[in-house]
Protein backbone atom coordinates (compact mmCIF):
# COMPACT_ATOMS: atom_id res chain seq x y z
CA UNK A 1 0.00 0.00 0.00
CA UNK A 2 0.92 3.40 -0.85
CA UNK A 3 0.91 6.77 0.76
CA UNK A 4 0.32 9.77 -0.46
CA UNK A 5 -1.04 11.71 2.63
CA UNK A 6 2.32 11.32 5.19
CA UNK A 7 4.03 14.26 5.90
CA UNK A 8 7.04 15.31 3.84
CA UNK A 9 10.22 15.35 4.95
CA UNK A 10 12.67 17.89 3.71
CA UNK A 11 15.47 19.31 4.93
CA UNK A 12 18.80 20.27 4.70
CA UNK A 13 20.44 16.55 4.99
CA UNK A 14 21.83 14.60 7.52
CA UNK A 15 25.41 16.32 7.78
CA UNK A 16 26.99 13.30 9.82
CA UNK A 17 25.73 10.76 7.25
CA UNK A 18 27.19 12.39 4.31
CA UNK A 19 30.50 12.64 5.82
CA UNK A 20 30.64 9.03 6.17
CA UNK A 21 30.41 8.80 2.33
CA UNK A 22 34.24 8.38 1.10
CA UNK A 23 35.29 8.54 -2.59
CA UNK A 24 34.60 9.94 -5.64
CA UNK A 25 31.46 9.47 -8.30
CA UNK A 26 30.32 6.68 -6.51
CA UNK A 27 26.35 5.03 -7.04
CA UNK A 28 24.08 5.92 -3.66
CA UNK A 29 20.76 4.51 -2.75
CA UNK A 30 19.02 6.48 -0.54
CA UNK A 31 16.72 4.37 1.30
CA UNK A 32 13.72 6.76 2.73
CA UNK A 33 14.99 9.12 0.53
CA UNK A 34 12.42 11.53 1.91
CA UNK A 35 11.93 14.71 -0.42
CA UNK A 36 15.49 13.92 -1.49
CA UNK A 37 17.35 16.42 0.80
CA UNK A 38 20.24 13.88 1.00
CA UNK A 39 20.17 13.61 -2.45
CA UNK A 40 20.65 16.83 -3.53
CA UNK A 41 24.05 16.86 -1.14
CA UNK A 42 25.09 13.68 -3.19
CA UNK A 43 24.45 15.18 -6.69
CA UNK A 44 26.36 18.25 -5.40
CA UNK A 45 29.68 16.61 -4.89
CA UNK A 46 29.36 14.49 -7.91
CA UNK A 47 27.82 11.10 -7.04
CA UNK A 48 24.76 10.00 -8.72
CA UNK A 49 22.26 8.85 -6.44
CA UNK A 50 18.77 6.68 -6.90
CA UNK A 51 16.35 6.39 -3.76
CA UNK A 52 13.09 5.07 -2.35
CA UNK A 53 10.11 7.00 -0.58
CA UNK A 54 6.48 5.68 0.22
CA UNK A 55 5.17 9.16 -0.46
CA UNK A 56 3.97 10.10 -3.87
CA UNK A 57 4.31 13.78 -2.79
CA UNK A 58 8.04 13.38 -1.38
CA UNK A 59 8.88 11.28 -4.42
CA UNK A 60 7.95 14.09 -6.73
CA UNK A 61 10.07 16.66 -5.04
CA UNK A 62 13.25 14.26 -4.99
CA UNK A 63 12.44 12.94 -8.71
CA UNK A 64 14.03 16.80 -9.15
CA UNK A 65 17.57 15.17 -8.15
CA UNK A 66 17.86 11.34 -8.63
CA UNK A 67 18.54 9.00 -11.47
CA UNK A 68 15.64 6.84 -10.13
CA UNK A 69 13.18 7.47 -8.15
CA UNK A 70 11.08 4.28 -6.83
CA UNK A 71 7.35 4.71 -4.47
CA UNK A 72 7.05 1.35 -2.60
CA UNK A 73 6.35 0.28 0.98
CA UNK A 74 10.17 -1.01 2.59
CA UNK A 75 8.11 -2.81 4.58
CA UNK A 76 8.73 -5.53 1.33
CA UNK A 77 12.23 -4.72 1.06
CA UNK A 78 13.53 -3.12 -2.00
CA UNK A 79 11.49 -2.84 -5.63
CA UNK A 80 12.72 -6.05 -7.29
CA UNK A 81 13.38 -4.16 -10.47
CA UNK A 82 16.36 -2.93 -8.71
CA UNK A 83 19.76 -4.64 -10.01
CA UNK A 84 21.72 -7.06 -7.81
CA UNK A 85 25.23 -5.24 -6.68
CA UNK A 86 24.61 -1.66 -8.78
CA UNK A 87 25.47 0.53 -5.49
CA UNK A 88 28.59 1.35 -3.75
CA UNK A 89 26.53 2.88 -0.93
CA UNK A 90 23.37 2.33 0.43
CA UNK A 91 22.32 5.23 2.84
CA UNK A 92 19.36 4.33 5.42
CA UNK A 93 19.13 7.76 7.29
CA UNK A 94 16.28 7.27 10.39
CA UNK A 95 14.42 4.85 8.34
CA UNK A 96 14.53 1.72 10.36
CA UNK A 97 13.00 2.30 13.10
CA UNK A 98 10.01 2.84 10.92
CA UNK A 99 10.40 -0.76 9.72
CA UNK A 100 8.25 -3.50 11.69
CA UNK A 101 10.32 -6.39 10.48
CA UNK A 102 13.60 -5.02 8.68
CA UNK A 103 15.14 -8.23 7.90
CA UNK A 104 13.72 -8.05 4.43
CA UNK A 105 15.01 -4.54 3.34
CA UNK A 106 18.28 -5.60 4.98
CA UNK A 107 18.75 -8.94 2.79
CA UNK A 108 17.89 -6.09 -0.68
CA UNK A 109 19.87 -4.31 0.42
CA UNK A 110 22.61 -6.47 0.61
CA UNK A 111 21.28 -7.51 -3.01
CA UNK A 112 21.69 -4.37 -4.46
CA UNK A 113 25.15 -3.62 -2.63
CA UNK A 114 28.62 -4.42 -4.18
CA UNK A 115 30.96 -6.48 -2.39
CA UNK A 116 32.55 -4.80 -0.19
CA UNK A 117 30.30 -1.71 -1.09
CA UNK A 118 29.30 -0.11 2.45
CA UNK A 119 25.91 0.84 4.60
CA UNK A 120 25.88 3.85 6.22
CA UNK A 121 23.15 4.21 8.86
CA UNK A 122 21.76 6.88 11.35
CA UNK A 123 19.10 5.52 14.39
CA UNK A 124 17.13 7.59 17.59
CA UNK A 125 18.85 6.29 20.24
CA UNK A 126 16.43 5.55 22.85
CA UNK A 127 19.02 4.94 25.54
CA UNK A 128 19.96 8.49 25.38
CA UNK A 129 19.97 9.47 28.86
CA UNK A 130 16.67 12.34 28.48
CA UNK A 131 15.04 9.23 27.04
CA UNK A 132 15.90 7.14 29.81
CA UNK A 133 14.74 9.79 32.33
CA UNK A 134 11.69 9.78 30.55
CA UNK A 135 10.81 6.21 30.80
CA UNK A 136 11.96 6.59 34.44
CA UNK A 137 9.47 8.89 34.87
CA UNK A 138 7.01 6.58 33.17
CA UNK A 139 6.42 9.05 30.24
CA UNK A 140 5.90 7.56 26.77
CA UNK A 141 4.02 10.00 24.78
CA UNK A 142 3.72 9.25 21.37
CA UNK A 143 4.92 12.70 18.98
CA UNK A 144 4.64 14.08 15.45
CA UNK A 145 8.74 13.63 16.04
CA UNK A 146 11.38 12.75 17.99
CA UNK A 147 12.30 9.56 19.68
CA UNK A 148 8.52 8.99 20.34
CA UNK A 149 7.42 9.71 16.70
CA UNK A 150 4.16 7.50 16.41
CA UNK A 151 5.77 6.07 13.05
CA UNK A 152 8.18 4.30 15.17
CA UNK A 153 7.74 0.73 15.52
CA UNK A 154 11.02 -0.01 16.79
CA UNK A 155 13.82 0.90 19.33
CA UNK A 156 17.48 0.31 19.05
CA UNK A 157 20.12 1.04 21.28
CA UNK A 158 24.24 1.25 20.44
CA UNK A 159 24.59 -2.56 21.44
CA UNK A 160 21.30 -3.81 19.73
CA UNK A 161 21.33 -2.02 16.59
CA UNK A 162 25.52 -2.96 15.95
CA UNK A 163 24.38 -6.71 16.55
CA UNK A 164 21.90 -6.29 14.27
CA UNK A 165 23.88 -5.47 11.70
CA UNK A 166 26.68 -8.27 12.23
CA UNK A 167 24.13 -11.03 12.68
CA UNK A 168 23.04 -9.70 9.09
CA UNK A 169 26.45 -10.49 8.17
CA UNK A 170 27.96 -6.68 7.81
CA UNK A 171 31.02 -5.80 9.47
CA UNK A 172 31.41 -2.67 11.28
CA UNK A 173 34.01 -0.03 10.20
CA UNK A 174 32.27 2.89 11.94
CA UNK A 175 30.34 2.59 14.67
CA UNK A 176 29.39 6.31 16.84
CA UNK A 177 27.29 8.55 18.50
CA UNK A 178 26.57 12.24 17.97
CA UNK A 179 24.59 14.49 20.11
CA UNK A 180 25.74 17.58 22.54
CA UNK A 181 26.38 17.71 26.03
CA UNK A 182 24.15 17.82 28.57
CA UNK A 183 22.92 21.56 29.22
CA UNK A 184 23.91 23.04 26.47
CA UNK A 185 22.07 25.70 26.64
CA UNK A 186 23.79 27.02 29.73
CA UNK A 187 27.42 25.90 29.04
CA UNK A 188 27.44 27.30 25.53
CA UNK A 189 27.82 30.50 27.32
CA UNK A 190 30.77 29.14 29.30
CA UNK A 191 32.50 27.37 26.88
CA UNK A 192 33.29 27.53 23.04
CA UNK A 193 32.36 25.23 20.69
CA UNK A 194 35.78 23.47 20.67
CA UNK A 195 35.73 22.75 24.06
CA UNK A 196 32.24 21.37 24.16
CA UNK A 197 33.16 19.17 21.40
CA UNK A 198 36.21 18.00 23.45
CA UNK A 199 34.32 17.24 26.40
CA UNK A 200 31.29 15.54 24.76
CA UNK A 201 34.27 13.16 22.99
CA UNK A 202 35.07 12.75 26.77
CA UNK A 203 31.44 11.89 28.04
CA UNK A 204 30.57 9.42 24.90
CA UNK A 205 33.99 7.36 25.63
CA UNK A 206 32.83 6.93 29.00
CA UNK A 207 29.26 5.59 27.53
CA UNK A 208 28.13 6.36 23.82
CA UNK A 209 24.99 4.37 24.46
CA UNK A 210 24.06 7.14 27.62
CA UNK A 211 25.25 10.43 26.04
CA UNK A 212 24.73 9.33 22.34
CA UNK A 213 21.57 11.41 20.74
CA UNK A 214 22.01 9.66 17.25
CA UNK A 215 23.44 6.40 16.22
CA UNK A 216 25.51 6.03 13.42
CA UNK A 217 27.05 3.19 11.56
CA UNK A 218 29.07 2.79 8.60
CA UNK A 219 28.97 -0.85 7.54
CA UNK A 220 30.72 -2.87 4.87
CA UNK A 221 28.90 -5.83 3.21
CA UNK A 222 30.35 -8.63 3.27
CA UNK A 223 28.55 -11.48 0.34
C-alpha cells in the first residue's frame, strides 16, 4: 500500500551521514529518501544517487535530483526491479525504526550492494539518557517527532542495533554517536564550541549508548 497523505520530509540533509560517504562518483541509494534532501548533497559533490520514498508527494520533489526514483512500501524490502550489486553505498538515514520487520530490506539491500560496497546508517537512540529519564518517569508519549514519533515501531540502542547489523552479516568499520552535552544551553555560554566538542568526545567514551543522541554506523557488506 501506498501513501500519499504522510508528511514530507525535507530538509537540509543529515550532515553526519554524508561525511561518512568516502570517494569519488560513486552510485548511492538512498533508502527513505524523503523529499530527497540527501540527495541533492550527493548530486552536489558528484555522485549520482537513486532512492526510495512511500510518499507520492516526497517522491515528486526528490524525482528533481535522482537517477531513479522508486514509491514502494520497505516494509517488502527493495522494488525487485532494482539490479543485484549496482550501489557502492546504500544510505538508510532514520528509516529503520520505521520498519516493523527489517530483515527483508536488509537482505535487498545487501542484493543491491557491491561487495565490499558499504551501509551507512543513522538511528534515535532511545538509551539516550533524556530518554531514559523519561521512561523513568514513566512518560511515553507518542509525537509528530522525535524519539517517540508515532511512526516508530522499533527501538534500538548502540549494542542492539551494531548486533543487528553483524548477525546480518555486515562488518562494522564505523560505529558512533553524535549528540551535545548535557545543558547546552547554559554551558554554551561558558564554553566555546571546541571545548564542548572536546568534552562531549570525553562523556561518549565513558558511555556512547548514555550520552549518544544519534546512532551512526558505517557498515561494509560482506557477500
Amino acid at each position: 500500500m501506498q501513501h500519499s497523505d504522510i508528511k514530507v520530509y525535507n530538509n537540509s540533509g543529515n550532515t553526519d551521514v554524508l561525511s561518512l560517504v568516502n570517494g569519488d562518483h560513486l552510485h548511492v541509494f538512498d533508502v527513505g529518501c524523503g523529499a530527497g534532501s540527501i540527495a541533492r548533497r550527493l548530486v552536489e559533490k558528484g555522485h549520482i544517487a537513486d532512492g526510495v520514498t512511500i510518499s507520492a508527494k516526497e517522491l515528486e520533489e526528490a524525482r528533481k535530483v535522482l537517477r531513479n526514483g522508486y514509491l514502494y512500501n520497505l516494509e517488502n524490502g527493495l522494488p525487485q526491479e532494482i539490479p543485484d550489486n549496482s550501489y557502492d553505498v546504500v544510505i538508510c538515514s532514520h528509516v529503520l525504526e520505521h520498519i516493523a520487520y527489517p530483515d527483508k530490506l536488509i537482505a535487498d539491500i545487501k542484493r543491491v550492494l557491491k561487495k565490499d560496497g558499504h551501509l551507512i546508517v543513522a538511528l534515535p537512540n532511545v538509551f539516550y539518557y533524556k530518554y531514559r529519564w523519561q521512561l523513568m518517569k514513566g512518560s511515553f508519549k507518542t509525537a509528530d517527532a522525535g524519539i517517540w514519533d508515532y511512526t516508530h515501531l522499533r527501538w534500538y540502542s548502540y549494542k542492539t542495533a551494531a548486533d543487528f547489523f553483524k548477525t546480518n552479516n555486515f562488518e562494522l568499520t564505523v560505529a558512533t554517536v553524535t549528540g551535545d552535552l548535557p545543558f547546552t544551553s547554559v554551558l554554551k555560554h561558558v564554553f566555546p564550541a571546541t571545548v564542548r566538542k572536546g568534552l562531549y568526545k570525553g562523556l561518549t567514551s565513558i558511555s556512547k549508548g548514555f550520552f549518544g543522541y544519534q546512532l551512526l554506523y558505517k557498515l561494509k557488506n560482506i557477500k
